[in-house]
C-alpha atoms as a PDB file:
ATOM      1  CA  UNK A   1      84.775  82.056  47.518  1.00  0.00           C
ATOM      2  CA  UNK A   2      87.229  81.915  50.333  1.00  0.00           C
ATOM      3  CA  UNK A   3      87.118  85.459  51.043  1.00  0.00           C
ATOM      4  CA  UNK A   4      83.350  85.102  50.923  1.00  0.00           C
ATOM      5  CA  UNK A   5      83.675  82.653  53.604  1.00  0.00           C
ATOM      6  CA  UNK A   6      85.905  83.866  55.989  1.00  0.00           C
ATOM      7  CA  UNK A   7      83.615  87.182  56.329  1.00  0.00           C
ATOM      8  CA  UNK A   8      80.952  84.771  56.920  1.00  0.00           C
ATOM      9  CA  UNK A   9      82.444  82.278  59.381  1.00  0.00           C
ATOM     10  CA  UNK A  10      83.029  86.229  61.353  1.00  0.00           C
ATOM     11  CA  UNK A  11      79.602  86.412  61.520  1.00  0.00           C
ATOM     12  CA  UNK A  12      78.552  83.127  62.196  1.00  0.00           C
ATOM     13  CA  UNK A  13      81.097  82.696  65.407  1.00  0.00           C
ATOM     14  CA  UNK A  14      79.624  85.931  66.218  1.00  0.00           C
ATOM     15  CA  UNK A  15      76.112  84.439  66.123  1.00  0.00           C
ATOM     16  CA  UNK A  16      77.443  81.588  68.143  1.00  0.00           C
ATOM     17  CA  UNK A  17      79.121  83.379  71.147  1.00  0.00           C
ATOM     18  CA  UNK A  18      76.277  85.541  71.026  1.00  0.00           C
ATOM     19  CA  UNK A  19      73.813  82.229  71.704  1.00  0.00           C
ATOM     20  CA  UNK A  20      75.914  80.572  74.121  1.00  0.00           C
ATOM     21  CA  UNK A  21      76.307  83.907  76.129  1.00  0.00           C
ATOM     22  CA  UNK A  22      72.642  84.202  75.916  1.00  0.00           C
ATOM     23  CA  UNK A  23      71.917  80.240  76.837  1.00  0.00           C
ATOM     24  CA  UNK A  24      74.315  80.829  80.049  1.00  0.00           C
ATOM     25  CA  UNK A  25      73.038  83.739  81.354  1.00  0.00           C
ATOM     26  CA  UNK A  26      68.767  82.412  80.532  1.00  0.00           C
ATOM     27  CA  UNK A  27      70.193  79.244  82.950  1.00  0.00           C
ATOM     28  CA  UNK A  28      71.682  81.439  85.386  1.00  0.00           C
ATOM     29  CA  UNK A  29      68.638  84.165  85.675  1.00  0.00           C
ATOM     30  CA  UNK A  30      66.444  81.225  86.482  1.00  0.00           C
ATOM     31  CA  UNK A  31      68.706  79.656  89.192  1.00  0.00           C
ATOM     32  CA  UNK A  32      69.047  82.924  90.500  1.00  0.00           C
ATOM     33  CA  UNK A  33      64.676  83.352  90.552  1.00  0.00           C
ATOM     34  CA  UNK A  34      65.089  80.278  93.035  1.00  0.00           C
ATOM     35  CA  UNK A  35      67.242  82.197  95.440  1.00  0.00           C
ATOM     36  CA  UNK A  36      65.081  85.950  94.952  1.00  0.00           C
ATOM     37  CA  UNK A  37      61.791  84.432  93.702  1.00  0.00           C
ATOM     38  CA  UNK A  38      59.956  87.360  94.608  1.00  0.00           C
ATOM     39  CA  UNK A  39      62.958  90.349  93.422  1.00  0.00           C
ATOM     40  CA  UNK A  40      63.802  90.992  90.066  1.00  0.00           C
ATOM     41  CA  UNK A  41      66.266  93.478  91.040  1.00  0.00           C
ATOM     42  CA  UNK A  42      68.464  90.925  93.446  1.00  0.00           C
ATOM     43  CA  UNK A  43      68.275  88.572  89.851  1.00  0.00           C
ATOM     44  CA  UNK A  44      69.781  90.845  87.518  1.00  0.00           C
ATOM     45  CA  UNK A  45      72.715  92.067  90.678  1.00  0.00           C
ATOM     46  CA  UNK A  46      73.136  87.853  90.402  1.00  0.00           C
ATOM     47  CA  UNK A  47      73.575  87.875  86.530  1.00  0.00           C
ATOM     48  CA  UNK A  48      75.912  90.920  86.727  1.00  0.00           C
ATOM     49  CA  UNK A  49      77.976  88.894  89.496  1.00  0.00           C
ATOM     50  CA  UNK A  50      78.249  85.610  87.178  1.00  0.00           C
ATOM     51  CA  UNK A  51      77.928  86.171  83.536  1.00  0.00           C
ATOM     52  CA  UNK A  52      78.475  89.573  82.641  1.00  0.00           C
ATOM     53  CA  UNK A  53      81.879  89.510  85.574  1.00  0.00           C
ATOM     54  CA  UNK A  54      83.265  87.165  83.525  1.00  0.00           C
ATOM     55  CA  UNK A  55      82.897  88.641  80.267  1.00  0.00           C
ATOM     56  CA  UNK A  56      84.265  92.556  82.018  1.00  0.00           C
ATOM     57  CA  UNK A  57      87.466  90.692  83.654  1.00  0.00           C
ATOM     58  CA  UNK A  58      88.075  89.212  80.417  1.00  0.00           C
ATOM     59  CA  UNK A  59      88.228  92.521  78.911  1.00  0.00           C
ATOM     60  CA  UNK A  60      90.056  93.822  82.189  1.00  0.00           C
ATOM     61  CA  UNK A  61      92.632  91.072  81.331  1.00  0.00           C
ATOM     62  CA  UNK A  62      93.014  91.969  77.648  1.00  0.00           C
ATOM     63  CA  UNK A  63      92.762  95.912  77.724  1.00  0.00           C
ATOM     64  CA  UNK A  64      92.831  97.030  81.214  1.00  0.00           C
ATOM     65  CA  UNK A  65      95.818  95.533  82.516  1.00  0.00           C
ATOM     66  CA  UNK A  66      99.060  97.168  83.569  1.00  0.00           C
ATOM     67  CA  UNK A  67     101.132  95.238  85.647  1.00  0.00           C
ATOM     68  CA  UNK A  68     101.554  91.351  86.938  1.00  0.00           C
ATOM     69  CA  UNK A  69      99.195  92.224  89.665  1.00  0.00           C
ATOM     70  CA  UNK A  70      96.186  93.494  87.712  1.00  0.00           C
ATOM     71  CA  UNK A  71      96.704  90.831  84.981  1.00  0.00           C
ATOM     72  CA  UNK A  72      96.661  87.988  88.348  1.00  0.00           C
ATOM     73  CA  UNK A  73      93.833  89.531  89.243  1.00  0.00           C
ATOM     74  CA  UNK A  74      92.198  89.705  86.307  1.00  0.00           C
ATOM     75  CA  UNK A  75      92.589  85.889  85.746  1.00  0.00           C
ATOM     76  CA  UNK A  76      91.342  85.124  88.815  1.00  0.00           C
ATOM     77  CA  UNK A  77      88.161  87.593  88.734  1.00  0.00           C
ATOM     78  CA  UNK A  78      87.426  85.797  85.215  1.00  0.00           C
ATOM     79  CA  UNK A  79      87.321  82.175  86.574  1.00  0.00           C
ATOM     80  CA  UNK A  80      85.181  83.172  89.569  1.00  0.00           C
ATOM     81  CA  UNK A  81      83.104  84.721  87.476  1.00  0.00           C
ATOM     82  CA  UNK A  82      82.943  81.789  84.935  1.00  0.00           C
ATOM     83  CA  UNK A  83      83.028  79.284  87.184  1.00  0.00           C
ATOM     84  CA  UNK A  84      80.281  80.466  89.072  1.00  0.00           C
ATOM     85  CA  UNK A  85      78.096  80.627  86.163  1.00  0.00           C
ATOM     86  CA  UNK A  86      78.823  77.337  85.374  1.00  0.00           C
ATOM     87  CA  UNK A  87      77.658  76.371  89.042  1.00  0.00           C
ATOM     88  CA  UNK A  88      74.650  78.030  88.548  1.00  0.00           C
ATOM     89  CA  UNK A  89      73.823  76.125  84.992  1.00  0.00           C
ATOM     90  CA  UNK A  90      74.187  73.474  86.697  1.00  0.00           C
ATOM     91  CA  UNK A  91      72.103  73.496  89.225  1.00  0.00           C
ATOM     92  CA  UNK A  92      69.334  74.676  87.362  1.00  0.00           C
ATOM     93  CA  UNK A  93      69.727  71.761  84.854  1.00  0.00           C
ATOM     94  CA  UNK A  94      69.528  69.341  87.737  1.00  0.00           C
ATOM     95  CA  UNK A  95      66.156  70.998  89.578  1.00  0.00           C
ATOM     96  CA  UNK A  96      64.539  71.554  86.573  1.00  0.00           C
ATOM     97  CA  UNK A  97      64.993  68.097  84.702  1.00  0.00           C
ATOM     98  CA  UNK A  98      62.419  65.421  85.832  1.00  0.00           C
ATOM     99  CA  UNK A  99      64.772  62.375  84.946  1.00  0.00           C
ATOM    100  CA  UNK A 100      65.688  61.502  88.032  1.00  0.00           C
ATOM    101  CA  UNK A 101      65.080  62.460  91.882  1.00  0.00           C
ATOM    102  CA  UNK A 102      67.599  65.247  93.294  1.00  0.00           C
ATOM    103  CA  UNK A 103      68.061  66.430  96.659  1.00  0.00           C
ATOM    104  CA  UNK A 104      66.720  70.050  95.994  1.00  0.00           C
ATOM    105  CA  UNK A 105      66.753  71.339  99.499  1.00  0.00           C
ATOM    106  CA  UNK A 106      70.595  71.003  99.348  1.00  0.00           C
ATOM    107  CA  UNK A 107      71.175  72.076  96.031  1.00  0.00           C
ATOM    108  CA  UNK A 108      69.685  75.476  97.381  1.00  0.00           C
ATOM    109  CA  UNK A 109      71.744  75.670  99.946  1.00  0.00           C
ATOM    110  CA  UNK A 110      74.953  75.435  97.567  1.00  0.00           C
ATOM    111  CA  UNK A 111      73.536  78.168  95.335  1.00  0.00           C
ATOM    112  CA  UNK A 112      72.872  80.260  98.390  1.00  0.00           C
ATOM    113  CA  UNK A 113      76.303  80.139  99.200  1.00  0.00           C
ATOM    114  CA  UNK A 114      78.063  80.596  95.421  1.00  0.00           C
ATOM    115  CA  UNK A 115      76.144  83.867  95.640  1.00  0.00           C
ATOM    116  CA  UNK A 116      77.372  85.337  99.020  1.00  0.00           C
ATOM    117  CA  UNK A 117      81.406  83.634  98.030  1.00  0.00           C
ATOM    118  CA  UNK A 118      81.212  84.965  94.320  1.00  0.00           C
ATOM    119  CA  UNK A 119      79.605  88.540  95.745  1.00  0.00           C
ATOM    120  CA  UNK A 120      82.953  88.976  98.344  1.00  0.00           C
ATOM    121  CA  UNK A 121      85.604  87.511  95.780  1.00  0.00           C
ATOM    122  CA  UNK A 122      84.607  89.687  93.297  1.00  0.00           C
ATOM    123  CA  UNK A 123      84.530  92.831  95.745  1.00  0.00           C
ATOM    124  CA  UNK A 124      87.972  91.753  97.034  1.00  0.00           C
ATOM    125  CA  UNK A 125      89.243  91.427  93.672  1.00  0.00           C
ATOM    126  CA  UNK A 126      87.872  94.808  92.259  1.00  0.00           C
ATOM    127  CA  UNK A 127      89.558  96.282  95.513  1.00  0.00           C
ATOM    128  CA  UNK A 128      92.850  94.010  94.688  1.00  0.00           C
ATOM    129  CA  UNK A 129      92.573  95.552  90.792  1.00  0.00           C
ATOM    130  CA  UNK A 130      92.734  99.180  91.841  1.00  0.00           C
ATOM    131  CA  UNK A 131      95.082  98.573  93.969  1.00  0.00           C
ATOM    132  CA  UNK A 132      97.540  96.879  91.619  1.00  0.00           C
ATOM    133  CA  UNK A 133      97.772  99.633  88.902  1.00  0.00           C
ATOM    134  CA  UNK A 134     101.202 101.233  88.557  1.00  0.00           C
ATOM    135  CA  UNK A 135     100.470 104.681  89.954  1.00  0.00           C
ATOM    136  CA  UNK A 136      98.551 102.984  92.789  1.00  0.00           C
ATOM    137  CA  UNK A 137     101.683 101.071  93.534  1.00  0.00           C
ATOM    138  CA  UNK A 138     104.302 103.355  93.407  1.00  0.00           C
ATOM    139  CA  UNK A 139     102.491 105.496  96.011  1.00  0.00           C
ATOM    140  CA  UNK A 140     102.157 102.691  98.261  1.00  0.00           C
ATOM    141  CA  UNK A 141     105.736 101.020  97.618  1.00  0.00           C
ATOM    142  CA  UNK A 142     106.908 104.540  98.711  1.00  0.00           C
ATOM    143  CA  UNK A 143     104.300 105.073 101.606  1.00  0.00           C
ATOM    144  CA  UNK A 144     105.742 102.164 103.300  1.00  0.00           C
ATOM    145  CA  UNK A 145     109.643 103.297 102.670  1.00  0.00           C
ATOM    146  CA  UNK A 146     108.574 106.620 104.188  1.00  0.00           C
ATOM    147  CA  UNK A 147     106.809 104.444 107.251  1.00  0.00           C
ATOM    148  CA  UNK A 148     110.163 102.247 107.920  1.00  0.00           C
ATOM    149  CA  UNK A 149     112.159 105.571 107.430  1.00  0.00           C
ATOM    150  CA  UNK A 150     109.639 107.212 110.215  1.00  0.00           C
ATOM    151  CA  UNK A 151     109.682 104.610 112.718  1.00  0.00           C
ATOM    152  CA  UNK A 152     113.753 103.797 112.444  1.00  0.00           C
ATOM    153  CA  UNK A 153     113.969 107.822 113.276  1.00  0.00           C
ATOM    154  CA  UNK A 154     111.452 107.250 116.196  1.00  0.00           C
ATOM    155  CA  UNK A 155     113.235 104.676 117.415  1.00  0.00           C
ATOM    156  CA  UNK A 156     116.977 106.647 116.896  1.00  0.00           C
ATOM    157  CA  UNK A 157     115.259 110.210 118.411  1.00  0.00           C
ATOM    158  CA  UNK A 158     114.134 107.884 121.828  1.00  0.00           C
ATOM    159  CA  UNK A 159     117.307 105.824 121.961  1.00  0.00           C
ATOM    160  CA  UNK A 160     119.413 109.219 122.231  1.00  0.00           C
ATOM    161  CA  UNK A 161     116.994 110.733 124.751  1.00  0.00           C
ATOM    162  CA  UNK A 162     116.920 108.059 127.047  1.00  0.00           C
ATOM    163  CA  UNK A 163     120.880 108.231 127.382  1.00  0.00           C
ATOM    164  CA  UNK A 164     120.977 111.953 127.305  1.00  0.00           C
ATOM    165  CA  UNK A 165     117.942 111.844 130.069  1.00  0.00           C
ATOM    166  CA  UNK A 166     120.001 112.528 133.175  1.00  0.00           C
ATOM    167  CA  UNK A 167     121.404 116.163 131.077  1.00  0.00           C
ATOM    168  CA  UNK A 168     118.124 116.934 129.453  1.00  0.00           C
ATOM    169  CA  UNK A 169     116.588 116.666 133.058  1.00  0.00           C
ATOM    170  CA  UNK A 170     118.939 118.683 134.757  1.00  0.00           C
ATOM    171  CA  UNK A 171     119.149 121.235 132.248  1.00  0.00           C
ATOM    172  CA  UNK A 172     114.899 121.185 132.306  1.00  0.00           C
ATOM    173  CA  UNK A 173     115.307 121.652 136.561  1.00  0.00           C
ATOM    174  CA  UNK A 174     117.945 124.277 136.111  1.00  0.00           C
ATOM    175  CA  UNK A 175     115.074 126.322 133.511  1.00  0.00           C
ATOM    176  CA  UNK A 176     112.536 125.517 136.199  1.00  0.00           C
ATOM    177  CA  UNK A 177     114.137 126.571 139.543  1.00  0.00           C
ATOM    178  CA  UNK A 178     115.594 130.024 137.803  1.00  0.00           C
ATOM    179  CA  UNK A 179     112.586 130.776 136.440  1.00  0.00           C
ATOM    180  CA  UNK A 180     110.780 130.747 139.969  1.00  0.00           C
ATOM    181  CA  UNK A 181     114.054 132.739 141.203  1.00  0.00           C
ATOM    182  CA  UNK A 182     112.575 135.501 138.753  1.00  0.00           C
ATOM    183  CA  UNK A 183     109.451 135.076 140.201  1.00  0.00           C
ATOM    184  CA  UNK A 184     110.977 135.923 143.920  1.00  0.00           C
ATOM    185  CA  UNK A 185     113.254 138.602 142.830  1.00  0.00           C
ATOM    186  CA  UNK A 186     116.136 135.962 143.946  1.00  0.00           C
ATOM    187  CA  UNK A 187     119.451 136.824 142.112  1.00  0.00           C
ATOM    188  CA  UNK A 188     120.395 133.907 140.085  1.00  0.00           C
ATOM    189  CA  UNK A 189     123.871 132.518 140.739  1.00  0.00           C
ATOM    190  CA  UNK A 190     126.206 130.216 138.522  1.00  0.00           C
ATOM    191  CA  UNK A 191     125.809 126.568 139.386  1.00  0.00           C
ATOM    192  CA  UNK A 192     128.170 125.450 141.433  1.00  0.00           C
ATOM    193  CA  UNK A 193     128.942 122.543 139.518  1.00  0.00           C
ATOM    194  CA  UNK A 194     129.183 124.452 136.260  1.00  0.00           C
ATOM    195  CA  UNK A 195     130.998 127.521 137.307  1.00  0.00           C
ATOM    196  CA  UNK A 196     132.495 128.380 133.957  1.00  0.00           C
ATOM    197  CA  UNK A 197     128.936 128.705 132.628  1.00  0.00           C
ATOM    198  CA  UNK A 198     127.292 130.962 134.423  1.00  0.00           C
ATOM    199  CA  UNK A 199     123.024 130.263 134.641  1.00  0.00           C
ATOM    200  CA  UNK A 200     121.825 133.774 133.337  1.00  0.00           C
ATOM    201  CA  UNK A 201     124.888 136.091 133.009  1.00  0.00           C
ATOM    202  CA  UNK A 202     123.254 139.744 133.029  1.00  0.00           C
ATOM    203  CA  UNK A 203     121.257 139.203 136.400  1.00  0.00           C
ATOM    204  CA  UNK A 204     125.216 137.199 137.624  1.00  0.00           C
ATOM    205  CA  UNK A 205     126.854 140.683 137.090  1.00  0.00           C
ATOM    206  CA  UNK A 206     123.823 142.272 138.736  1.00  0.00           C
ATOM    207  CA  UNK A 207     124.201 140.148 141.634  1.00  0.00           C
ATOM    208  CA  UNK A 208     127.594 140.342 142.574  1.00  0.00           C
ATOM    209  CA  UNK A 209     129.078 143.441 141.644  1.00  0.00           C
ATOM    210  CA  UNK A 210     133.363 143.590 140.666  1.00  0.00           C
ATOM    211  CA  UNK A 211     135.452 145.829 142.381  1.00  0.00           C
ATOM    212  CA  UNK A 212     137.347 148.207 140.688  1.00  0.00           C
ATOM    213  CA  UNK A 213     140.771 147.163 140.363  1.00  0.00           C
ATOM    214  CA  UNK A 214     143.503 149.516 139.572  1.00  0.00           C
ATOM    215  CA  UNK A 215     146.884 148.029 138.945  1.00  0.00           C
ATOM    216  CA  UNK A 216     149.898 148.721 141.553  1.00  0.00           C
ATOM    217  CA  UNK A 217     152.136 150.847 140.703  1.00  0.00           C
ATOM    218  CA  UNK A 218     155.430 149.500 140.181  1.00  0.00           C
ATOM    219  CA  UNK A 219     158.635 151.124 142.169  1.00  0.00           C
ATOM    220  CA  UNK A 220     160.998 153.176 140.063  1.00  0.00           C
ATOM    221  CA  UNK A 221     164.366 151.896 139.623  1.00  0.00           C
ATOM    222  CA  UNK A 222     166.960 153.229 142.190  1.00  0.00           C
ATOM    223  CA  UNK A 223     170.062 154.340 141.303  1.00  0.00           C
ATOM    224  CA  UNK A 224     173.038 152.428 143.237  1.00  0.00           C
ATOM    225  CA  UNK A 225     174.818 153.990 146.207  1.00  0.00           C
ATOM    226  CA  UNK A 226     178.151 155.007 145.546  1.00  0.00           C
ATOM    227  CA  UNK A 227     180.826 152.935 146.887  1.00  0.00           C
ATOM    228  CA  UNK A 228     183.104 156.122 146.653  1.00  0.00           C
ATOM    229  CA  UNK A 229     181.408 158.854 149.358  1.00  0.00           C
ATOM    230  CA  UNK A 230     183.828 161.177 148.555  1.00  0.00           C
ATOM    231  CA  UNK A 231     183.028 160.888 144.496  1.00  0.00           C
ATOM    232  CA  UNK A 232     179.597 162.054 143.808  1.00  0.00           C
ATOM    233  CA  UNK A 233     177.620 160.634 140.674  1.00  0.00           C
ATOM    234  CA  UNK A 234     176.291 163.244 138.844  1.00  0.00           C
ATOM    235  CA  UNK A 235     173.184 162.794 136.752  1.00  0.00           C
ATOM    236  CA  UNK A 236     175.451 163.435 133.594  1.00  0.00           C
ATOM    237  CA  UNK A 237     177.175 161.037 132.441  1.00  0.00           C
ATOM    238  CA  UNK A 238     178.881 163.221 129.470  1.00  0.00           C
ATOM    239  CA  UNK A 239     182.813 163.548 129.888  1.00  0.00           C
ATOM    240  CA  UNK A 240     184.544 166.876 130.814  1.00  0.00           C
ATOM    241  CA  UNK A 241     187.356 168.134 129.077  1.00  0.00           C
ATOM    242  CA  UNK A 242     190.332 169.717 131.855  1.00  0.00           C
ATOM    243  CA  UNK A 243     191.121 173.312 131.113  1.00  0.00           C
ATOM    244  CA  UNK A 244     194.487 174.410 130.138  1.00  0.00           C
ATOM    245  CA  UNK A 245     196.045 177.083 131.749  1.00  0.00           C
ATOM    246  CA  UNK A 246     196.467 180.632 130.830  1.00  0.00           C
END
């Protein structure tokens, strides 16, 4: 019997949800035929932006969530979407009862204006959704490391050039002025305040040609006088032996 009852109370909750669902969203179609009374299409955009938004971020909550983000979201999307629908019971109840006298003209007003706030929360938070999955994140987590990377460069890259401006210049005015030398067939000569490094060294050798230099020839060694004129210095220096006599 228990068994038999449990299936059954399934069924019956079912039946239940099923009614109230159906009770909330009958309430909100006709408070929504006060605001379009002349477009059925406008209604059914107005049911799909109370009632049945609630019930898909509920599921969004429960099965389509990733991260803290979505599941915020998610929350959120479901009590705008619940709450709205709630609003919109409401007001119906109170125009359409005949127990007592209710100020109608601003009653419209309010449900004019739950429509156009519950149409841009719920695009902002389908936006915010999207945007809050994992993949989604990662890619813009690292988009806006690469960003702050990017600019600090920027910043480095302009810092250096504007000290190394006056060299840069100079060495941009040096390009410039040989270049027009070429133009005039003007030899191109070292800079005088750089004369180690020569501007274009081919056409510098071209210019100013190097004479030939041959080294000097050093003097030979003379041999010193003889302090003896009546000795002469031969060119041997290998000893004699004296003869002996016969």
């Amino acid at each position: 019997m228990k068994k038999v009852l449990a299936q059954g109370t399934k069924y019956i909750f079912g039946a239940f949800g099923i009614a109230i669902l159906g009770l909330l969203m009958s309430l909100t179609y006709q408070a929504l035929q006060r605001i379009f009374p002349t477009s059925f299409i406008n209604t059914i955009w107005g049911l799909v932006l109370f009632d049945i938004a609630a019930i898909c971020w509920a599921l969004a909550f429960v099965f389509g969530s990733e991260t803290v983000t979505q599941y915020a979201v998610s929350a959120i999307g479901f009590l705008v979407g619940f709450i709205g629908t709630l609003g919109m019971v409401a007001a119906e109840v109170v125009l359409g009862q005949s127990m007592f006298v209710a100020n109608a003209e601003q009653i419209s007003q309010w449900l004019v204006y739950g429509f156009i706030g519950a149409t841009a929360l719920h695009a902002a938070l389908l936006y915010g959704h999207h945007a809050g999955a994992q993949e989604i994140r990662q890619r813009i987590d690292v988009g806006i490391a690469r960003g702050e990377i990017t600019t600090e460069a920027i910043k480095q890259a302009a810092a250096t050039l504007d000290a190394e401006r006056g060299r840069l210049a100079e060495t941009i005015t040096r390009e410039i002025v040989d270049q027009v030398k070429r133009d005039l067939n003007i030899p191109i000569l070292a800079d005088p305040r750089m004369p180690f490094l020569p501007a274009d060294p081919k056409q510098y050798e071209q210019a100013i040609p190097h004479p030939i230099l041959t080294p000097a020839k050093k003097d030979e060694p003379k041999l010193a006088e003889n302090p003896f004129p009546e000795t002469k210095v031969t060119e041997s220096h290998t000893p004699t032996t004296p003869t002996k006599p016969a």
